[in-house]
N, C-alpha and C. Protein backbone atom coordinates (compact mmCIF):
# COMPACT_ATOMS: atom_id res chain seq x y z
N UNK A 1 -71.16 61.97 -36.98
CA UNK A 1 -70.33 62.71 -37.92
C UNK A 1 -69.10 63.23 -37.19
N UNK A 2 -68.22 62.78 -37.92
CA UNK A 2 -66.34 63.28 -37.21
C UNK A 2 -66.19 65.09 -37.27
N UNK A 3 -66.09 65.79 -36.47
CA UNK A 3 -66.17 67.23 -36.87
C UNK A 3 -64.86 67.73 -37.62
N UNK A 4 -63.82 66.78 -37.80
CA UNK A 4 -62.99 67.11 -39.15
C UNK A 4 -63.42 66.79 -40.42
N UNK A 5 -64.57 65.95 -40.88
CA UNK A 5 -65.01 65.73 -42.11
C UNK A 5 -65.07 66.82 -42.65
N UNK A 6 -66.05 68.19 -41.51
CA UNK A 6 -66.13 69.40 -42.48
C UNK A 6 -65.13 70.33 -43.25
N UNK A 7 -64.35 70.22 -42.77
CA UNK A 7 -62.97 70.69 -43.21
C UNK A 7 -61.81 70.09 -43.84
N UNK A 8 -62.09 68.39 -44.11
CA UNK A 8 -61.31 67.68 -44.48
C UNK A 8 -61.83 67.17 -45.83
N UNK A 9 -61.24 67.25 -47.12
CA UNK A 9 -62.10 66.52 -48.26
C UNK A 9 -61.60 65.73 -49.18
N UNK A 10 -60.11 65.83 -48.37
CA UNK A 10 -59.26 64.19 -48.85
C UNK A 10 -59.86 62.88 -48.28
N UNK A 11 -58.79 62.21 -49.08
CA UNK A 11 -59.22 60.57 -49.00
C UNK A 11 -58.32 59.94 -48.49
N UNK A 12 -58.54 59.02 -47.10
CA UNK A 12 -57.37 58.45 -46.82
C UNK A 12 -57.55 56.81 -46.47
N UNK A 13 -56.50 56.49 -46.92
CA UNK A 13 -56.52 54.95 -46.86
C UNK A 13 -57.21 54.54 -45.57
N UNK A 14 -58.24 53.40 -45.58
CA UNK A 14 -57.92 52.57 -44.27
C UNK A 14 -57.41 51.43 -44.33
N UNK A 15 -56.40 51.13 -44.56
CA UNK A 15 -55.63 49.49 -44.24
C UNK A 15 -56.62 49.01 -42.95
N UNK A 16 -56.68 47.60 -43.10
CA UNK A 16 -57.20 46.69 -42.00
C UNK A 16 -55.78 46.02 -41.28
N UNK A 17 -55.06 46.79 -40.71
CA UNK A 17 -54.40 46.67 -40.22
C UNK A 17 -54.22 47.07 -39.15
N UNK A 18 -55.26 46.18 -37.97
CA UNK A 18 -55.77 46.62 -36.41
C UNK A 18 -54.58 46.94 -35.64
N UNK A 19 -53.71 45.76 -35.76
CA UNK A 19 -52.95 45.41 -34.83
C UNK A 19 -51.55 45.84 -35.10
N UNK A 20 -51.30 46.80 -36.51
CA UNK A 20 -49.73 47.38 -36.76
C UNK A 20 -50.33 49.01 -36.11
N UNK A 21 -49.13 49.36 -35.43
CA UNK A 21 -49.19 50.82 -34.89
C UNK A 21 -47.57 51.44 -35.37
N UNK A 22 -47.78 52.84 -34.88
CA UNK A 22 -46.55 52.92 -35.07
C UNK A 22 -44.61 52.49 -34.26
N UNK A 23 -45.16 51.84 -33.48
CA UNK A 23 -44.00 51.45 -32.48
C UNK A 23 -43.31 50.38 -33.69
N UNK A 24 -43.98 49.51 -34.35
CA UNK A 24 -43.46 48.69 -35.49
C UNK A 24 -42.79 49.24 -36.16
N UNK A 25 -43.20 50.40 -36.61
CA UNK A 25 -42.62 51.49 -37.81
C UNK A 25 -41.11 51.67 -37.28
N UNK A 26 -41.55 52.41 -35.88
CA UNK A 26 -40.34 52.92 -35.05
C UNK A 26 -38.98 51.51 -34.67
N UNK A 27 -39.63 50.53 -34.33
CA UNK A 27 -38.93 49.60 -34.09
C UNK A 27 -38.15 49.27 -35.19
N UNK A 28 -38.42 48.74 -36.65
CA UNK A 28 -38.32 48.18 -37.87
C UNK A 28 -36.58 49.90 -38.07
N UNK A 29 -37.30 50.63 -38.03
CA UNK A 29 -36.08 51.74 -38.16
C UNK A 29 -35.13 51.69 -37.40
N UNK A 30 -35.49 51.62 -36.11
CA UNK A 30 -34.04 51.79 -35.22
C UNK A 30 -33.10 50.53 -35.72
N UNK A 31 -33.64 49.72 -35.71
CA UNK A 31 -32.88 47.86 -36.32
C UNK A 31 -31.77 48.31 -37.43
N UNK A 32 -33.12 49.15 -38.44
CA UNK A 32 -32.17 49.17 -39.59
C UNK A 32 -31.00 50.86 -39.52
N UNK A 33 -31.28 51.59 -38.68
CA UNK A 33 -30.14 52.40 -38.34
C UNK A 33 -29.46 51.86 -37.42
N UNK A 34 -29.53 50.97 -36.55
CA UNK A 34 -28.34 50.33 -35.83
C UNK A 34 -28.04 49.18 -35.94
N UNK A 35 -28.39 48.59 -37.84
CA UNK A 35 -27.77 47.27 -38.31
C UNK A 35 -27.57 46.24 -37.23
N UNK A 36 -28.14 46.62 -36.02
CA UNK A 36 -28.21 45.25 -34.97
C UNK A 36 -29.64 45.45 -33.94
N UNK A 37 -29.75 44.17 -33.65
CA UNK A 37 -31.07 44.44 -32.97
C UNK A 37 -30.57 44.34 -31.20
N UNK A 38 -29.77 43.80 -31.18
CA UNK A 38 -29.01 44.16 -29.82
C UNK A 38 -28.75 46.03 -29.89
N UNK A 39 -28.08 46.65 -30.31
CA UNK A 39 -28.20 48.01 -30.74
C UNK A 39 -29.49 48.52 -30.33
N UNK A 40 -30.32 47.97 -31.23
CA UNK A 40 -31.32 48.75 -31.52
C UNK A 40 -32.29 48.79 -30.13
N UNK A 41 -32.37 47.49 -29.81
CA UNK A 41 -32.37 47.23 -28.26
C UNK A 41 -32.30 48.12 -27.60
N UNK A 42 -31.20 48.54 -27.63
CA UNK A 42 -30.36 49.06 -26.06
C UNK A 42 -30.96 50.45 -26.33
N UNK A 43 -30.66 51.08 -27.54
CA UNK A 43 -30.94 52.52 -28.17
C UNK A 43 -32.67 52.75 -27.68
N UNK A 44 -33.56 51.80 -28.25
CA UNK A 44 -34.93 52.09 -27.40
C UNK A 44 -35.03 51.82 -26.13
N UNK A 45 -34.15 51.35 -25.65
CA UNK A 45 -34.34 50.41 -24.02
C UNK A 45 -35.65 50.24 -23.71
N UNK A 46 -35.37 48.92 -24.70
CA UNK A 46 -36.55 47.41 -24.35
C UNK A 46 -35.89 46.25 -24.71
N UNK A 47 -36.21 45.64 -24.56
CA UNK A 47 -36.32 44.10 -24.09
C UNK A 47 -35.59 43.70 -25.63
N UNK A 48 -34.01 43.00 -26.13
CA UNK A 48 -34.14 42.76 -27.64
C UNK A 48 -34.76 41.43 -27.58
N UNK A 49 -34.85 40.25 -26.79
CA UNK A 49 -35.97 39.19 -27.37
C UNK A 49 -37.48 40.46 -27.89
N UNK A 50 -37.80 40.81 -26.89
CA UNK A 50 -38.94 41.45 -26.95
C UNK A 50 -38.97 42.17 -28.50
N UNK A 51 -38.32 42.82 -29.08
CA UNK A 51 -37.89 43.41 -29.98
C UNK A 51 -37.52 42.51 -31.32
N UNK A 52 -36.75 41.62 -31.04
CA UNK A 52 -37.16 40.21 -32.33
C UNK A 52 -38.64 39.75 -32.48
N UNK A 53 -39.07 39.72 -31.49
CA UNK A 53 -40.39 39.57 -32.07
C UNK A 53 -41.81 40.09 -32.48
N UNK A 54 -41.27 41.61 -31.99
CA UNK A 54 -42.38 42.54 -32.61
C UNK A 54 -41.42 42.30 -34.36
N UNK A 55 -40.62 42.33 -34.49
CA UNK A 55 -40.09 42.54 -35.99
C UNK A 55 -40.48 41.72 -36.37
N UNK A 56 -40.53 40.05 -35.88
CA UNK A 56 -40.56 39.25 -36.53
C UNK A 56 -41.98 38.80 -37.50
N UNK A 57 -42.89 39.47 -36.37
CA UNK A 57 -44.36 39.40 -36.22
C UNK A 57 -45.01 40.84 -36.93
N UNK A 58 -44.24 42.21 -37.55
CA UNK A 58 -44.36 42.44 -38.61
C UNK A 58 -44.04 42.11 -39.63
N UNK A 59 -42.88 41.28 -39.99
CA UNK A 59 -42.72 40.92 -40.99
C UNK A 59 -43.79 39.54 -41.83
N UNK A 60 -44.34 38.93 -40.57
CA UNK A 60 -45.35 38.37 -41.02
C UNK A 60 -46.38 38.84 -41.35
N UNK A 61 -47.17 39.65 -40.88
CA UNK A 61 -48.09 40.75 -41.40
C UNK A 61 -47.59 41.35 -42.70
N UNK A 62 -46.21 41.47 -43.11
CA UNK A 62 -46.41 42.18 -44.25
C UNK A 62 -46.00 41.23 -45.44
N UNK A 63 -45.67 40.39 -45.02
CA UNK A 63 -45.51 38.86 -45.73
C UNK A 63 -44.29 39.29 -46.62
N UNK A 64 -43.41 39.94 -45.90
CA UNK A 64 -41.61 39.38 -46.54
C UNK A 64 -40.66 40.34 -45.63
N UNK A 65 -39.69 39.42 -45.24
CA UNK A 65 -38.59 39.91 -44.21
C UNK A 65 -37.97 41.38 -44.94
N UNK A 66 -37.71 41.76 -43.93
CA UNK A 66 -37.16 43.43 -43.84
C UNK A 66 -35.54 43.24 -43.68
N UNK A 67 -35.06 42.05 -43.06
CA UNK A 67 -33.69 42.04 -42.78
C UNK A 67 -33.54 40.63 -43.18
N UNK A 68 -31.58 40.48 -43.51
CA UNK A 68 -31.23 39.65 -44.31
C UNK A 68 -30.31 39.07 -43.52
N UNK A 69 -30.88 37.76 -42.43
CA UNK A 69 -30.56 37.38 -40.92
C UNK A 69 -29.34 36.60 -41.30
N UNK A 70 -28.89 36.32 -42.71
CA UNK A 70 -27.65 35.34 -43.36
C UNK A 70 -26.41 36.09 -42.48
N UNK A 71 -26.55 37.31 -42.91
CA UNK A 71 -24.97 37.71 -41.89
C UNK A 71 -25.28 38.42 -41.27
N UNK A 72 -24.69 38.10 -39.99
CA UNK A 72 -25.06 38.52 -38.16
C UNK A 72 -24.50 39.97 -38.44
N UNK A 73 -23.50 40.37 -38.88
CA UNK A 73 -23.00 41.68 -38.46
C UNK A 73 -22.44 42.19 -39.76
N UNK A 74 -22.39 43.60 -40.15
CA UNK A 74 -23.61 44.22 -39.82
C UNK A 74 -24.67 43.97 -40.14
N UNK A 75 -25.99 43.66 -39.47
CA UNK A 75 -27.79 43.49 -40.05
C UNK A 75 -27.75 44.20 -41.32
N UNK A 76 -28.15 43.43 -42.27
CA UNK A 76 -28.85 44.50 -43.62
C UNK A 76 -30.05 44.09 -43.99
N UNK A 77 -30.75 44.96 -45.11
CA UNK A 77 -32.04 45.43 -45.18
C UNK A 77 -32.23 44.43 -46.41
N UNK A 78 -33.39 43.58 -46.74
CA UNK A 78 -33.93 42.78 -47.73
C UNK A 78 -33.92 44.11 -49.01
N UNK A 79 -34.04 44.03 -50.21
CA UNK A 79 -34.44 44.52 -51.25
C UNK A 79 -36.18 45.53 -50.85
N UNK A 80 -36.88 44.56 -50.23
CA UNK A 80 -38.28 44.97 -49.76
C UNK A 80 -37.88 45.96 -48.73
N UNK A 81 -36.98 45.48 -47.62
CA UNK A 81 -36.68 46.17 -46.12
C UNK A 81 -36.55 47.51 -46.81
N UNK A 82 -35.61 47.80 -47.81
CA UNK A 82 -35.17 49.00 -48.07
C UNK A 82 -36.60 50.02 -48.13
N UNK A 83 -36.85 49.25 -49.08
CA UNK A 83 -37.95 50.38 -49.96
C UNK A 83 -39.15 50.32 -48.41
N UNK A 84 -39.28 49.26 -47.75
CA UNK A 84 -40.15 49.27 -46.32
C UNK A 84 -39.54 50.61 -45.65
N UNK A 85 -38.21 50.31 -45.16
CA UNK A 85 -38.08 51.59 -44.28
C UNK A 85 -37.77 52.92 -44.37
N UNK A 86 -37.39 53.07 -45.88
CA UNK A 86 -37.51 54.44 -46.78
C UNK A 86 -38.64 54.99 -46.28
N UNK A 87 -39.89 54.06 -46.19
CA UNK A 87 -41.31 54.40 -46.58
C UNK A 87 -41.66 55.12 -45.20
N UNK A 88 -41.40 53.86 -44.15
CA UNK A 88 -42.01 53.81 -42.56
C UNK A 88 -41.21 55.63 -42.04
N UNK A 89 -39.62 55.48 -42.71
CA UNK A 89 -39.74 56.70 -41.83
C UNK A 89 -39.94 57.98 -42.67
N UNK A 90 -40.20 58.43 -43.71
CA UNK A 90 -41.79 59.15 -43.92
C UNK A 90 -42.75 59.58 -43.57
N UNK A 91 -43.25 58.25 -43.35
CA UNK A 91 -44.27 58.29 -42.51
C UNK A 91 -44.46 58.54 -40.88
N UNK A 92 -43.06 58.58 -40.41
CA UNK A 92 -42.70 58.90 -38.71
C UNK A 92 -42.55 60.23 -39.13
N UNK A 93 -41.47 60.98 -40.25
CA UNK A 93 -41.55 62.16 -39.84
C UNK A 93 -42.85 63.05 -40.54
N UNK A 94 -43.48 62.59 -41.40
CA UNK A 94 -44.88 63.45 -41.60
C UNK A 94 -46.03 63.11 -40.14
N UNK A 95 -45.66 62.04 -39.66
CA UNK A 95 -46.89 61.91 -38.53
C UNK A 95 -45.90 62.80 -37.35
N UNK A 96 -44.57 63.22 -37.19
CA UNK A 96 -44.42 64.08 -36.54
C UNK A 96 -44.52 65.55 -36.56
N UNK A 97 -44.72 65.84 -37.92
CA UNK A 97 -44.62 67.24 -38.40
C UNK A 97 -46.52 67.37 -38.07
N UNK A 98 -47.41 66.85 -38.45
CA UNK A 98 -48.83 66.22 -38.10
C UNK A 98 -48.73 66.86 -36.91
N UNK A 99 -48.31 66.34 -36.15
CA UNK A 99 -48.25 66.73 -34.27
C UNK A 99 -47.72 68.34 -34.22
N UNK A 100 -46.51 68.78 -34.54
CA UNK A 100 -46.14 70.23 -34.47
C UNK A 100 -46.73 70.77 -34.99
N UNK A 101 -47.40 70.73 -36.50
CA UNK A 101 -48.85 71.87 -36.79
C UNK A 101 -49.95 71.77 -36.14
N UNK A 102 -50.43 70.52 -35.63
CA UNK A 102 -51.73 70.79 -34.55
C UNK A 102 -51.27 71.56 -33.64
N UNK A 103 -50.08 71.37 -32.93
CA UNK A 103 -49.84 72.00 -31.67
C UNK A 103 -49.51 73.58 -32.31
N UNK A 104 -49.01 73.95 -32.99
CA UNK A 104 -48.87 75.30 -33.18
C UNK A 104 -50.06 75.94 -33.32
N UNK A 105 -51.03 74.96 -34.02
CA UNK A 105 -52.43 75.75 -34.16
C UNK A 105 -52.86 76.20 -33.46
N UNK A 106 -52.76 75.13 -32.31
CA UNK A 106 -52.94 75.55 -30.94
C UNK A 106 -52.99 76.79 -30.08
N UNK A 107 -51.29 76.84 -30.24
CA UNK A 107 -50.58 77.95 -29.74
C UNK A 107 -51.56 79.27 -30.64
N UNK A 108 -50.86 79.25 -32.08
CA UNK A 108 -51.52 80.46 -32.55
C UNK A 108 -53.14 80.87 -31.99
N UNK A 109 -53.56 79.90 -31.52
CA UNK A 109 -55.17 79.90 -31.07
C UNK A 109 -55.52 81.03 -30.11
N UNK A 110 -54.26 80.49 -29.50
CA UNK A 110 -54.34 80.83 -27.64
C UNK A 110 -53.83 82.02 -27.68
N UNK A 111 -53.09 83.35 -28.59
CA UNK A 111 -52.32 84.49 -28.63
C UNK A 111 -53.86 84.85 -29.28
N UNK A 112 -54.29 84.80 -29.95
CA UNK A 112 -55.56 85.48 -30.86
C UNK A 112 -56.45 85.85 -29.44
């Protein structure tokens, strides 16, 4: 038994989705705020082959491109991409706000 069950009595999805984490999420965003993956590249400093193909290899997992590779400059977002990365970063900043209330709990813990 998880010792947050007792205190937890929502329902949350499990996607079977072993192998998406959030670096995809993160990656898929920076692309589409720096309309280039060279950009986006440099801005995470990693590798942009390396970086075409984590994108490329979510977009297969989610079975439809995020970017609309017809014109090189500036990168734009598929019809799907949009409403994809609306979503993903959401979900970056509630899984960061997630992290600052545990940690405050924390804190408040440790003054009590």
């Amino acid at each position: 038994m998880f010792p947050f069950r007792q205190s937890f009595s929502g329902s949350c999805p499990h996607p079977n989705w072993d192998d998406l984490d959030f670096r995809h999420l993160k990656f898929a965003v920076a692309v589409a705020e720096q309309q280039s993956f060279v950009k986006a590249a440099d801005h995470l400093q990693i590798d942009q082959g390396f970086l075409s193909r984590q994108i490329r290899l979510l977009e297969k997992r989610l079975g439809f491109e995020l970017f609309d590779r017809r014109r090189r400059s500036p990168l734009t977002l598929t019809e799907a991409g949009k409403v994809f990365i609306k979503e993903a970063c959401f979900i970056l900043a509630h899984t960061q706000h997630a992290i600052e209330s545990a940690n405050k709990s924390i804190e408040a813990k440790k003054v009590v």
